[in-house]
N, C-alpha and C. Protein backbone atom coordinates (compact mmCIF):
# COMPACT_ATOMS: atom_id res chain seq x y z
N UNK A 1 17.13 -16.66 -12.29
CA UNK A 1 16.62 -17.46 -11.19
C UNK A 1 15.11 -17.25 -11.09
N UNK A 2 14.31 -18.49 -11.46
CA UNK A 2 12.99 -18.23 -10.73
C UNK A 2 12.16 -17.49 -9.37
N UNK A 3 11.44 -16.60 -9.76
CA UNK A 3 10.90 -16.20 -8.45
C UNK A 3 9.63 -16.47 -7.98
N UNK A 4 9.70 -16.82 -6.49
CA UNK A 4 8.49 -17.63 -6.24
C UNK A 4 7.79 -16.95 -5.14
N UNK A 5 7.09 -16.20 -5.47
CA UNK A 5 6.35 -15.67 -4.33
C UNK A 5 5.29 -16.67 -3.29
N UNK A 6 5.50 -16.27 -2.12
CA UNK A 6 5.13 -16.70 -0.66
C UNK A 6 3.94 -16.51 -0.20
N UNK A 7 2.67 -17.25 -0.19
CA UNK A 7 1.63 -16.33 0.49
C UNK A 7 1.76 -17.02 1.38
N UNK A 8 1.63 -16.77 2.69
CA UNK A 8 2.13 -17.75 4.10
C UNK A 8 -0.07 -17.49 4.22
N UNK A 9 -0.76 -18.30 5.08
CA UNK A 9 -1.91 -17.78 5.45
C UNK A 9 -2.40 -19.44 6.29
N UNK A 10 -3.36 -19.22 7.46
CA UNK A 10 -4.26 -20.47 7.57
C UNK A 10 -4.80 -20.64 6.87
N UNK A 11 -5.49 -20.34 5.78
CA UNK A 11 -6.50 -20.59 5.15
C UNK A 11 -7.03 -21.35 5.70
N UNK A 12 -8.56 -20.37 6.67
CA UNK A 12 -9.15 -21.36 7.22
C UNK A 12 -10.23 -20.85 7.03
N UNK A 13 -11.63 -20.96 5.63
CA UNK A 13 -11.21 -21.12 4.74
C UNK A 13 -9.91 -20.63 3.76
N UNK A 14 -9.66 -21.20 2.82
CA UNK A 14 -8.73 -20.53 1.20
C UNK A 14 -10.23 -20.16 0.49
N UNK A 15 -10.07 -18.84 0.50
CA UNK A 15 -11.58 -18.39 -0.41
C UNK A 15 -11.06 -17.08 -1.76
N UNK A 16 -12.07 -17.12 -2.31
CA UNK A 16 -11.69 -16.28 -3.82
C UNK A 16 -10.78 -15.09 -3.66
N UNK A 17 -10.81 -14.46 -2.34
CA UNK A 17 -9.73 -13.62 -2.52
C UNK A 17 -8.73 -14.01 -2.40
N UNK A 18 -8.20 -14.84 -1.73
CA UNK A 18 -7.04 -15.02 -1.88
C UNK A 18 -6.62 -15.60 -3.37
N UNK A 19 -7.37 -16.50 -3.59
CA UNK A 19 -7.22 -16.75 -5.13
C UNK A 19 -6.89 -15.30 -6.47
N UNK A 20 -7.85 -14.63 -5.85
CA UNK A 20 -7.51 -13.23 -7.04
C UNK A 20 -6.39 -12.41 -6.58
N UNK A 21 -5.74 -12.28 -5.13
CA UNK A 21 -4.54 -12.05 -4.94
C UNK A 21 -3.29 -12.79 -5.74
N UNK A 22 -3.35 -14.25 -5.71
CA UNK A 22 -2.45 -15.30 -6.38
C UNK A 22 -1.87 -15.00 -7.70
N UNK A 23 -3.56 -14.38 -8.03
CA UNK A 23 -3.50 -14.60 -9.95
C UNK A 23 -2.95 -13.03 -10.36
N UNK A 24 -3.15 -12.64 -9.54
CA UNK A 24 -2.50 -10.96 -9.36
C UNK A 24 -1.02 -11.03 -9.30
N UNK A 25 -0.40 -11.79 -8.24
CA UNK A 25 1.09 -11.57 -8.64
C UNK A 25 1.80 -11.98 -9.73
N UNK A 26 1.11 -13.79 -10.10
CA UNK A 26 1.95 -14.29 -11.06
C UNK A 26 1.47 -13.32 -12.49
N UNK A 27 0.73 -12.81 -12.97
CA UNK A 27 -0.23 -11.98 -13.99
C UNK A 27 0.28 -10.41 -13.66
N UNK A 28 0.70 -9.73 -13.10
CA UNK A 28 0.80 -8.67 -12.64
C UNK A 28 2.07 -7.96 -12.09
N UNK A 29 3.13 -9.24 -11.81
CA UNK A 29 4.48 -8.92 -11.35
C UNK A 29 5.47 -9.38 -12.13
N UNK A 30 6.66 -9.56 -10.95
CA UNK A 30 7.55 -10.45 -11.62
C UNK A 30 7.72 -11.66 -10.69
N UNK A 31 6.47 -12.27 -10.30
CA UNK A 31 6.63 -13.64 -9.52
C UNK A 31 6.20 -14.57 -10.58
N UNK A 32 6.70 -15.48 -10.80
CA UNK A 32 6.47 -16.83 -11.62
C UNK A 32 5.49 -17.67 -11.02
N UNK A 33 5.56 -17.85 -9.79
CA UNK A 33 4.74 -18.67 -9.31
C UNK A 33 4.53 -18.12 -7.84
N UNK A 34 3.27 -18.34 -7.61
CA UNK A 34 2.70 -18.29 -5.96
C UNK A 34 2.56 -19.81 -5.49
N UNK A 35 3.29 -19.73 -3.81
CA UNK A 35 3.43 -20.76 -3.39
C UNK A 35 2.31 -20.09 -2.40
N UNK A 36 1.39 -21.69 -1.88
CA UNK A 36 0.39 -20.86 -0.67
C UNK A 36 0.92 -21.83 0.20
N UNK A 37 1.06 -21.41 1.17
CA UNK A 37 1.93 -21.64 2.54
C UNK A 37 0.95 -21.71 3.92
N UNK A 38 0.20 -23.18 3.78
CA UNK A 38 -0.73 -23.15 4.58
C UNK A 38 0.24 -23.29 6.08
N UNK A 39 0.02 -22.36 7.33
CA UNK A 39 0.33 -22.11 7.92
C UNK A 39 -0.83 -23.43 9.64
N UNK A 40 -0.01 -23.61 10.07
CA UNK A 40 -0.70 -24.71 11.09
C UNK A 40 -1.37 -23.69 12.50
N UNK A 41 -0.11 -22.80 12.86
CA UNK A 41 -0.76 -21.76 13.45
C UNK A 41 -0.29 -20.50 13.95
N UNK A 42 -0.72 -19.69 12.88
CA UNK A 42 -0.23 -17.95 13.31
C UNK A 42 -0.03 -17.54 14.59
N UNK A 43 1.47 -17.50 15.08
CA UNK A 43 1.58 -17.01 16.28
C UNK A 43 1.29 -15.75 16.65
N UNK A 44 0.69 -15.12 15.48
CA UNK A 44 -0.05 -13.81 16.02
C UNK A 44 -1.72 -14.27 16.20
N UNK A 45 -2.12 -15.15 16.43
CA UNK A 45 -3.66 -15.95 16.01
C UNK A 45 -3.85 -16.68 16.97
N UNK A 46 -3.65 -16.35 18.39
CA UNK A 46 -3.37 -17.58 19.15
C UNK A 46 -4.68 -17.90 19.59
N UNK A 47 -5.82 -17.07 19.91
CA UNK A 47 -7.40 -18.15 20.01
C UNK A 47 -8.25 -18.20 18.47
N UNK A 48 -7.18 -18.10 17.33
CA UNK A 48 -8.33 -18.55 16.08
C UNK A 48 -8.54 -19.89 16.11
N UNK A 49 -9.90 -20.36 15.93
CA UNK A 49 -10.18 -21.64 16.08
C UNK A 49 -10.00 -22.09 14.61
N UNK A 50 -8.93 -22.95 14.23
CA UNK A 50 -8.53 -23.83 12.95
C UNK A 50 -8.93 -24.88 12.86
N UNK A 51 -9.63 -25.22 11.20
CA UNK A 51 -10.06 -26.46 11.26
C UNK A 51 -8.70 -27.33 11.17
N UNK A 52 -8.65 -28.76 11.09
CA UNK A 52 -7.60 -29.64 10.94
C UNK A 52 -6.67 -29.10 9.89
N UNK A 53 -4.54 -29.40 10.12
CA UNK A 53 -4.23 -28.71 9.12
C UNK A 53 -4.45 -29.37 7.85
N UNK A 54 -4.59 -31.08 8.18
CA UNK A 54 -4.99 -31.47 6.49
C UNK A 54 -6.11 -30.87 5.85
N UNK A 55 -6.75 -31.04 6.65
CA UNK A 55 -8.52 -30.27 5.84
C UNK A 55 -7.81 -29.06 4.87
N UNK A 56 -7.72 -27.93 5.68
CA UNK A 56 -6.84 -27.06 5.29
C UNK A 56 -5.99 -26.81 4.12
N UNK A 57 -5.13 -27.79 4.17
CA UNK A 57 -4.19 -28.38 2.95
C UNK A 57 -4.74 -28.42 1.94
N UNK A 58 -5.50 -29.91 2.15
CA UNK A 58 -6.62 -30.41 1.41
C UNK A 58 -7.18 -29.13 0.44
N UNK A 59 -7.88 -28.25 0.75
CA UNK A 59 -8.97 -27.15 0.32
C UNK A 59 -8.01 -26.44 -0.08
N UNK A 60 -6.48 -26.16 -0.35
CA UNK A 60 -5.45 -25.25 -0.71
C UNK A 60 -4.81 -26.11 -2.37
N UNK A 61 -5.14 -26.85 -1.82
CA UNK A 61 -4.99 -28.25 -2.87
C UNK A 61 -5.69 -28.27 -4.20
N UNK A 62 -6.91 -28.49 -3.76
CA UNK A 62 -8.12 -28.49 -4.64
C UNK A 62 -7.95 -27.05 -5.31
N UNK A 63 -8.06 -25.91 -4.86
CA UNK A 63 -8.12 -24.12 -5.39
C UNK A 63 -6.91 -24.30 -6.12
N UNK A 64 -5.49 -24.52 -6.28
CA UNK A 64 -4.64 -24.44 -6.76
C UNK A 64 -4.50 -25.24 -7.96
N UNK A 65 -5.25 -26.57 -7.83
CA UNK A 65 -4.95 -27.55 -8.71
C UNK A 65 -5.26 -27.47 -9.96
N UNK A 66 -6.64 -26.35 -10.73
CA UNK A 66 -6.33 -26.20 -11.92
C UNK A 66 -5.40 -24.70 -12.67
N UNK A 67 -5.01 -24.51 -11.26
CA UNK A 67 -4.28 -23.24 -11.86
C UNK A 67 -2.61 -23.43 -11.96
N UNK A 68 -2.24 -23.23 -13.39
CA UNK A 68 -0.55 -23.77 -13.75
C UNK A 68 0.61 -23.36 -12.70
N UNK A 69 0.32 -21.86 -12.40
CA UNK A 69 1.58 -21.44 -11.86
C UNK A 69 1.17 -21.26 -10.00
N UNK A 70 0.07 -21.90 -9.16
CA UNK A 70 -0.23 -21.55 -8.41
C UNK A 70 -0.31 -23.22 -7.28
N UNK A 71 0.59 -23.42 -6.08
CA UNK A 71 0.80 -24.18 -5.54
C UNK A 71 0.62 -24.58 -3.91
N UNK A 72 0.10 -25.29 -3.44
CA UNK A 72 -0.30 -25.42 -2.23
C UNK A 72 1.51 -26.23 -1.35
N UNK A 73 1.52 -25.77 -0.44
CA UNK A 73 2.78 -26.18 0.42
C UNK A 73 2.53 -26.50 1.78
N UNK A 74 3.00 -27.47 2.31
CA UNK A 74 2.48 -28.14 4.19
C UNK A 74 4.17 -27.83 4.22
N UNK A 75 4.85 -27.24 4.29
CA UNK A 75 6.76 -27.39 4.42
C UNK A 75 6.22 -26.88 6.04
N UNK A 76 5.57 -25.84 6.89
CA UNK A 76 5.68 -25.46 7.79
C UNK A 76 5.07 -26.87 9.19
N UNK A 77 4.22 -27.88 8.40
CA UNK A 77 3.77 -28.81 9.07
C UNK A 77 4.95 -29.54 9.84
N UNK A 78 6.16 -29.24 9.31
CA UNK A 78 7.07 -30.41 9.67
C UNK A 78 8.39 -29.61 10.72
N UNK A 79 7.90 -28.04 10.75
CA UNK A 79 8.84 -27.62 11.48
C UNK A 79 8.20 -27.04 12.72
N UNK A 80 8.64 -27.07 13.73
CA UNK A 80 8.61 -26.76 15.09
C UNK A 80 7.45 -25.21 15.37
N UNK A 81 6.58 -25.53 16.29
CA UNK A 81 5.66 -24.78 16.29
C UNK A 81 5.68 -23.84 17.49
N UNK A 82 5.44 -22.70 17.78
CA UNK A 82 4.99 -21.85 16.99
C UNK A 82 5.77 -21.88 15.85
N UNK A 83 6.00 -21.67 14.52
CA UNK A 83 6.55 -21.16 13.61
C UNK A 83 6.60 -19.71 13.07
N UNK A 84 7.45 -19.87 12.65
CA UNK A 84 7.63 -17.86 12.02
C UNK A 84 8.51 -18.47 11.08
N UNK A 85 7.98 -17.06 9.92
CA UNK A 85 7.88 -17.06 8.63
C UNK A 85 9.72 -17.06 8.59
N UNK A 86 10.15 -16.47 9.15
CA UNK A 86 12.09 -16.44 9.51
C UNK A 86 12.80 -18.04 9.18
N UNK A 87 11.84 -19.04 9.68
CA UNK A 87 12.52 -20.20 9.94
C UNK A 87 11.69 -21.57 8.92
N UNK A 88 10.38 -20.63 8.20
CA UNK A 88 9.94 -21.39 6.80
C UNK A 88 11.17 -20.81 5.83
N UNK A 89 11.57 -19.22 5.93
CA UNK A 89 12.28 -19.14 4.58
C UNK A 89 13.32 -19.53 4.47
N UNK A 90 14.17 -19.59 5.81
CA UNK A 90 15.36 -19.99 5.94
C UNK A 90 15.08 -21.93 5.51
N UNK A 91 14.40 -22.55 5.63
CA UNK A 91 14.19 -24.26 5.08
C UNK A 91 13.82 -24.14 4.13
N UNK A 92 13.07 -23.17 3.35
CA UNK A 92 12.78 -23.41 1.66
C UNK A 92 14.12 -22.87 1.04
N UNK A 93 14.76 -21.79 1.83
CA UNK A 93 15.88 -21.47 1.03
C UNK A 93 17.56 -22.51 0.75
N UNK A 94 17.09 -23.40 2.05
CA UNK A 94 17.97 -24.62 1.64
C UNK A 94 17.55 -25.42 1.21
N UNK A 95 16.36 -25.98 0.48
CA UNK A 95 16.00 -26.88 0.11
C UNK A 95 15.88 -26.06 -1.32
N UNK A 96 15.97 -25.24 -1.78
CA UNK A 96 15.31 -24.81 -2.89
C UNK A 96 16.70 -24.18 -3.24
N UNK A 97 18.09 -24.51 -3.46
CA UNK A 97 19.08 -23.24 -3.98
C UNK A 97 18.66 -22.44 -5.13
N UNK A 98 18.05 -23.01 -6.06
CA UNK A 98 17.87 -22.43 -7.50
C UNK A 98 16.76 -21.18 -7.31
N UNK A 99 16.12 -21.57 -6.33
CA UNK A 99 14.57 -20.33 -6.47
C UNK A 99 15.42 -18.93 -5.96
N UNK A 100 14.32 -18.48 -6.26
CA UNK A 100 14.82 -16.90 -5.09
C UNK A 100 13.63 -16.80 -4.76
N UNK A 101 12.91 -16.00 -2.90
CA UNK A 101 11.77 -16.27 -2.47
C UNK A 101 11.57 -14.90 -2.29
N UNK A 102 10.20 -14.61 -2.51
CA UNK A 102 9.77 -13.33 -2.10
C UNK A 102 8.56 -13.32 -1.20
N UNK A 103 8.27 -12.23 -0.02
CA UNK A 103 7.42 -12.75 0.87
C UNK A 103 5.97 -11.72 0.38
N UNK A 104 4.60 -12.30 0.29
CA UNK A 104 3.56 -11.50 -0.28
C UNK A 104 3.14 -11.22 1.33
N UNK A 105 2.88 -9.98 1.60
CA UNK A 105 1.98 -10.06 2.71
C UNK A 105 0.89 -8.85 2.64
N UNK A 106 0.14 -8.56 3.08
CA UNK A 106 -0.50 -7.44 3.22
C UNK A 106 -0.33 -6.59 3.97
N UNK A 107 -0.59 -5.04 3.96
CA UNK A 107 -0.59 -3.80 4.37
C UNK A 107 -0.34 -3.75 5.92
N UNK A 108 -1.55 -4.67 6.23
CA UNK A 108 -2.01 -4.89 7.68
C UNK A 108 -0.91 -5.75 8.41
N UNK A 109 -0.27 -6.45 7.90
CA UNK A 109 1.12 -7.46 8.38
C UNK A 109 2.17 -6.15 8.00
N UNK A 110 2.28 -5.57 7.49
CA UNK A 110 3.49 -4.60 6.94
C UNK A 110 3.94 -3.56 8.29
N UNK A 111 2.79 -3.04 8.49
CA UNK A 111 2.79 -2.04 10.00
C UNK A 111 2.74 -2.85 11.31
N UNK A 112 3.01 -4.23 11.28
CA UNK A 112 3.03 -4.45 12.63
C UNK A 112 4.24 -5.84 12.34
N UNK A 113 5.32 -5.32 11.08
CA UNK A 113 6.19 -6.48 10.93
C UNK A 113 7.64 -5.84 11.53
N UNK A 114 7.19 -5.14 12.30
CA UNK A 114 8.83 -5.04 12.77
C UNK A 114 8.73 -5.48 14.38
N UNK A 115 7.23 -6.60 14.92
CA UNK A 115 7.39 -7.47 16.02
C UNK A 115 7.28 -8.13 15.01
N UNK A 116 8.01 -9.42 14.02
CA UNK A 116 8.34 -10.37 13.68
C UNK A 116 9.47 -10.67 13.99
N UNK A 117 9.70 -12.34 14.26
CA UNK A 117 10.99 -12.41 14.56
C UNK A 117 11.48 -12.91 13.24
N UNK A 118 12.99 -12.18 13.13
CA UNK A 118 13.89 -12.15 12.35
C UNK A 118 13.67 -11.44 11.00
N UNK A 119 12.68 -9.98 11.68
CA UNK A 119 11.79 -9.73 10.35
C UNK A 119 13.29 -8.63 9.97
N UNK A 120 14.57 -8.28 10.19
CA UNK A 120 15.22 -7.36 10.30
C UNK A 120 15.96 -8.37 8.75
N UNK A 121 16.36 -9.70 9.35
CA UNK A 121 16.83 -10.68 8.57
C UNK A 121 16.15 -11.04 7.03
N UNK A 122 14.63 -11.13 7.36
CA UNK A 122 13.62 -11.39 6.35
C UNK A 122 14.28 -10.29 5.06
N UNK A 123 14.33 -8.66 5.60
CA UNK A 123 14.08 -7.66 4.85
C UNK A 123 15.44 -7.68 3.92
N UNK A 124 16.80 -8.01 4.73
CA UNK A 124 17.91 -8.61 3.93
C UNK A 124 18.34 -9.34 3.33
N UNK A 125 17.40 -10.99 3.70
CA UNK A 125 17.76 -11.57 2.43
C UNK A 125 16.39 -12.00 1.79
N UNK A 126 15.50 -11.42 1.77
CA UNK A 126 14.41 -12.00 0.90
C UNK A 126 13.46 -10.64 0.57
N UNK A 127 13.23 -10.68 -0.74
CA UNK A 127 12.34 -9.07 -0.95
C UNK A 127 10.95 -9.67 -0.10
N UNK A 128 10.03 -8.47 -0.40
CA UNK A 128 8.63 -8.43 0.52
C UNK A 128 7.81 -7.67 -0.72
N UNK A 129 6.77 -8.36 -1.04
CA UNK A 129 5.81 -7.81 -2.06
C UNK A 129 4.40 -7.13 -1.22
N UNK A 130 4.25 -5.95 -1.45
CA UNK A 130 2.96 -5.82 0.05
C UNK A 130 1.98 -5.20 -1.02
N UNK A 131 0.41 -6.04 -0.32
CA UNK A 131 -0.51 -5.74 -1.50
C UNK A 131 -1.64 -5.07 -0.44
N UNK A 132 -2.33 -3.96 -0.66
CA UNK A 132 -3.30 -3.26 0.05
C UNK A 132 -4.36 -4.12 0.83
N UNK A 133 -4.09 -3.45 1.75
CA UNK A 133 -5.28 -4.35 3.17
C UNK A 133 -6.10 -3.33 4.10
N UNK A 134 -7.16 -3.15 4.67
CA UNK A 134 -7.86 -2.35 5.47
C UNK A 134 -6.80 -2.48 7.05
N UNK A 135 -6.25 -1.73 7.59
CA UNK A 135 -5.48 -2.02 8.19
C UNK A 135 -6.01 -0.64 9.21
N UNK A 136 -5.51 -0.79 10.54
CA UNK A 136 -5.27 0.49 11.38
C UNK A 136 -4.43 0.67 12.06
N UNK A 137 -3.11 0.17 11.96
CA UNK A 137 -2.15 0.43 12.40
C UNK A 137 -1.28 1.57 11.00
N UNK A 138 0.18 1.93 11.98
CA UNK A 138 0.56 2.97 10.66
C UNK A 138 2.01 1.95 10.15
N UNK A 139 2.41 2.10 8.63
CA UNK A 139 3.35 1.84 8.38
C UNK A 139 4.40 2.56 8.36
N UNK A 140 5.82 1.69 9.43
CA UNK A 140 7.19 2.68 9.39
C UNK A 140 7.43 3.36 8.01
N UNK A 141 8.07 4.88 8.18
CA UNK A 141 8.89 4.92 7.21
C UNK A 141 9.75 4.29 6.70
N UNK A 142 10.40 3.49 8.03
CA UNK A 142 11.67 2.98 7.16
C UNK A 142 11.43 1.77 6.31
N UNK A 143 10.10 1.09 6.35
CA UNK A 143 9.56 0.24 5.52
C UNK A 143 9.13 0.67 4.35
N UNK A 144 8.21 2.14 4.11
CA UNK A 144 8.00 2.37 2.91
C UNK A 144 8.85 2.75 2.37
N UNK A 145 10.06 2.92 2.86
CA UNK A 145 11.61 3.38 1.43
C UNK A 145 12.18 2.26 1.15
N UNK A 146 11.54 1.15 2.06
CA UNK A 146 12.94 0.21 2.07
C UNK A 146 13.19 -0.18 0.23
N UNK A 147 14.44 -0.89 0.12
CA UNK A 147 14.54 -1.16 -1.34
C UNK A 147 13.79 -2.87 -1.45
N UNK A 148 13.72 -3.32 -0.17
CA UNK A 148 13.69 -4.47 -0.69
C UNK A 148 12.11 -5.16 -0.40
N UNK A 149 11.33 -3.80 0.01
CA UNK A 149 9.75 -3.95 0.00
C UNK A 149 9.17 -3.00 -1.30
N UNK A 150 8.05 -3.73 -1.74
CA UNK A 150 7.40 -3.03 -3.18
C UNK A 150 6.34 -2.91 -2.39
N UNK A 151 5.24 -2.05 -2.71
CA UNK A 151 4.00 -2.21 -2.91
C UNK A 151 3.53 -2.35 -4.08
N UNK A 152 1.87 -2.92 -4.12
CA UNK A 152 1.85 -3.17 -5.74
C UNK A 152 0.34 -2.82 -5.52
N UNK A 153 0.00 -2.60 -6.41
CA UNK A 153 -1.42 -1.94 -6.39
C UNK A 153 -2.82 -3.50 -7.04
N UNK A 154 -2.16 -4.45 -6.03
CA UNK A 154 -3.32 -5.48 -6.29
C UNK A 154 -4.64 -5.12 -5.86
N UNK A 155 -5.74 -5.95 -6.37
CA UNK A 155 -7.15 -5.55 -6.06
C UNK A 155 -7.16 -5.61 -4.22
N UNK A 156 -8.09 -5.15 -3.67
CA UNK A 156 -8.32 -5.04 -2.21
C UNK A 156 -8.99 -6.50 -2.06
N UNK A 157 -8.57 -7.21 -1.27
CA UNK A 157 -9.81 -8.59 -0.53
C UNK A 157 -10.89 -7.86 0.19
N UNK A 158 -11.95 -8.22 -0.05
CA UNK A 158 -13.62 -7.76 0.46
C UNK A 158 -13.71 -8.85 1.35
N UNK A 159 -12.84 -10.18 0.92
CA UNK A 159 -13.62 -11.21 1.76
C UNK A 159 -12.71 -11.53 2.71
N UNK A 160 -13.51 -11.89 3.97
CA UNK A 160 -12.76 -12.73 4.73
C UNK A 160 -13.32 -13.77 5.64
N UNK A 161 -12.27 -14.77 5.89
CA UNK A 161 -12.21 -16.05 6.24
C UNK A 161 -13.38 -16.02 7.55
N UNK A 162 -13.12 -15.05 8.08
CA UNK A 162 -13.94 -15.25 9.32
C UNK A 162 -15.20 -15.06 8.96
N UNK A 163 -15.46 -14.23 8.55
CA UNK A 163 -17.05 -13.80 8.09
C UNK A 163 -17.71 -15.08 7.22
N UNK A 164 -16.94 -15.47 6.73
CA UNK A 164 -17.37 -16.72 6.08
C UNK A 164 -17.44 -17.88 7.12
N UNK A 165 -16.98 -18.28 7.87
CA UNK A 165 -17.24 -19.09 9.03
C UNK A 165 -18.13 -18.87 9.35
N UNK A 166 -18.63 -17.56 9.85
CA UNK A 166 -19.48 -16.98 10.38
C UNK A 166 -21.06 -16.90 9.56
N UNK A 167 -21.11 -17.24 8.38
CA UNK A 167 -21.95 -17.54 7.44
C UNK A 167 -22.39 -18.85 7.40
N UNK A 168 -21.20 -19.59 7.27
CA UNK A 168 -21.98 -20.87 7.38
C UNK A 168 -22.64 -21.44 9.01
N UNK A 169 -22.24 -20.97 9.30
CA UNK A 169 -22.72 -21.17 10.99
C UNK A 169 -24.09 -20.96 11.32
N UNK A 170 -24.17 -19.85 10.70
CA UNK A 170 -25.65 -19.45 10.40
C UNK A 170 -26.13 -19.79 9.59
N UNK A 171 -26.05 -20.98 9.11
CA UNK A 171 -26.80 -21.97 7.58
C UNK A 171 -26.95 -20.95 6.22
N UNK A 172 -26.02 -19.71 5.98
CA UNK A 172 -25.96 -18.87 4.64
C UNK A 172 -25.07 -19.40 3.59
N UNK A 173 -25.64 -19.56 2.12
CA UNK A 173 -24.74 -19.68 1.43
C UNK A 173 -23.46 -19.25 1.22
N UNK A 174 -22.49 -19.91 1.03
CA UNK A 174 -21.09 -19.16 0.69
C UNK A 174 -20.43 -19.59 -0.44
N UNK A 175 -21.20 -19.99 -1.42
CA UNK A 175 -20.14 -20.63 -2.14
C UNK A 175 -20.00 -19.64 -3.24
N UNK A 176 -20.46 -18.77 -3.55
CA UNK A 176 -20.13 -17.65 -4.33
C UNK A 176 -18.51 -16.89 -4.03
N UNK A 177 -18.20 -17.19 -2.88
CA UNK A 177 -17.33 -16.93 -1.70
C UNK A 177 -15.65 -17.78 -2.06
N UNK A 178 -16.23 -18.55 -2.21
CA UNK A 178 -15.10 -20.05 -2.16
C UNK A 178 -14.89 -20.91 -3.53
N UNK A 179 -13.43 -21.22 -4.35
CA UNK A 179 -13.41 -21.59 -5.07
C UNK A 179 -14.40 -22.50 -5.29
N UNK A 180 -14.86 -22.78 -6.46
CA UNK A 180 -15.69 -23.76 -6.53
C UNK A 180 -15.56 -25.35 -6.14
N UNK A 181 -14.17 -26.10 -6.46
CA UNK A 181 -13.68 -26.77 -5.39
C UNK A 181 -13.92 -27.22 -4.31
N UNK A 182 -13.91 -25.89 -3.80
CA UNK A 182 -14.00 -26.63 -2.02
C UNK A 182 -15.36 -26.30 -1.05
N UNK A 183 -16.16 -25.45 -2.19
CA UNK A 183 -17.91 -25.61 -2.06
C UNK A 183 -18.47 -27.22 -1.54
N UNK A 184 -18.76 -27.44 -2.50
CA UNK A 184 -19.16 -29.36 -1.95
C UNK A 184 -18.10 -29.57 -1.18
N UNK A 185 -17.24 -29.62 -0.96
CA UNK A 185 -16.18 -30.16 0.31
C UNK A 185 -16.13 -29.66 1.27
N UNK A 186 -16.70 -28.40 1.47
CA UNK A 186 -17.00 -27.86 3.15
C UNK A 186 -18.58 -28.80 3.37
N UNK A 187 -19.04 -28.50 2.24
CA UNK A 187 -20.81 -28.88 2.73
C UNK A 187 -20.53 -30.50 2.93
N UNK A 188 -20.02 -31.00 2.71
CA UNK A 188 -20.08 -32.33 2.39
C UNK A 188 -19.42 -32.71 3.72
N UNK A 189 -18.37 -32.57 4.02
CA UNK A 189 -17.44 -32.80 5.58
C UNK A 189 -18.04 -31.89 6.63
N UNK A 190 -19.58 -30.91 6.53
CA UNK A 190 -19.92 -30.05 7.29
C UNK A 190 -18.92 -29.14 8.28
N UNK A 191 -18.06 -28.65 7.68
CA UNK A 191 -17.03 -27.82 8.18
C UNK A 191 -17.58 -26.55 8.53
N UNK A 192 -17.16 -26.42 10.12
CA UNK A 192 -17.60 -24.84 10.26
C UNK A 192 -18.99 -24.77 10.57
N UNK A 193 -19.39 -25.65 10.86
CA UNK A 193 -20.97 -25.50 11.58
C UNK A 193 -21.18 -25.82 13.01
């Protein structure tokens, strides 16, 4: 059975780290493919200011599109909001019988995933791939034995979404930052200024 690893995220921006996370699992594990799971709005995120979810899409679209095993997904656009990740896997897992899903999250989601809802459910029927994050919360024990969470020793993300908002706001280059892609397409739709 194919395995398709999950990056759930706003990407608001989708910028190079997440991209070198992507290329890390399918290159580095046993995930076949990374699905990116643009998310409309993190109910742990409730005053992040998001650009539109097409924009969003859009720019998840473009980063993915020359890479073979790496895929942009709106499946959460169409289900009932707030959303949690419980009730994306449970609709990809009926729509998808053949896959098997695994959830990528980071360090920093790992120690504060036992307030997820149905994260008890998540851990039973779907593995959890957890890749290092600057975090300050602590992770349960009973998460680091679990059988059906790995850690994997992917590179650390330096970058993040906000700081990059926060760059262009202040008229600083970022495109060193951001697939090349969606460089001219922030500047061009002036996103984030």
């Amino acid at each position: 059975m194919k395995k398709i690893g999950l990056f759930f995220g706003t990407f608001n921006p989708i910028h190079l780290g997440h991209m070198e996370l992507a290329h890390y699992f399918v290159s580095q594990t046993e995930v076949e493919e990374v699905w990116l799971i643009v998310t409309p709005q993190n109910p742990f995120k409730t005053n992040e200011v998001l650009l539109n979810d097409f924009y969003r899409l859009e720019m998840v679209k473009r980063a993915c599109e020359p890479h073979a095993q790496l895929y942009s997904s709106d499946i959460e656009f169409d289900l009932p909001r707030p959303n949690y990740s419980i009730d994306t896997l449970r609709a990809l897992n009926e729509k998808y019988t053949d896959l098997e899903f695994v959830l990528l999250i980071g360090e920093d989601n790992l120690a504060s995933f036992h307030h997820w809802k149905g994260h008890e459910s998540i851990l039973k029927n779907f593995g959890l791939r957890v890749y290092p994050r600057q975090h300050l919360g602590t992770i349960p024990e009973r998460f680091i034995k679990h059988p059906n969470i790995r850690f994997v020793d992917a590179p650390k993300m330096n970058i993040s979404a906000t700081n990059i908002r926060e760059q262009i706001k202040s008229g600083q280059d970022v495109s060193a930052l951001l697939p090349v892609e969606n460089g001219l397409y922030l500047q061009k739709n002036n996103f984030y200024r």
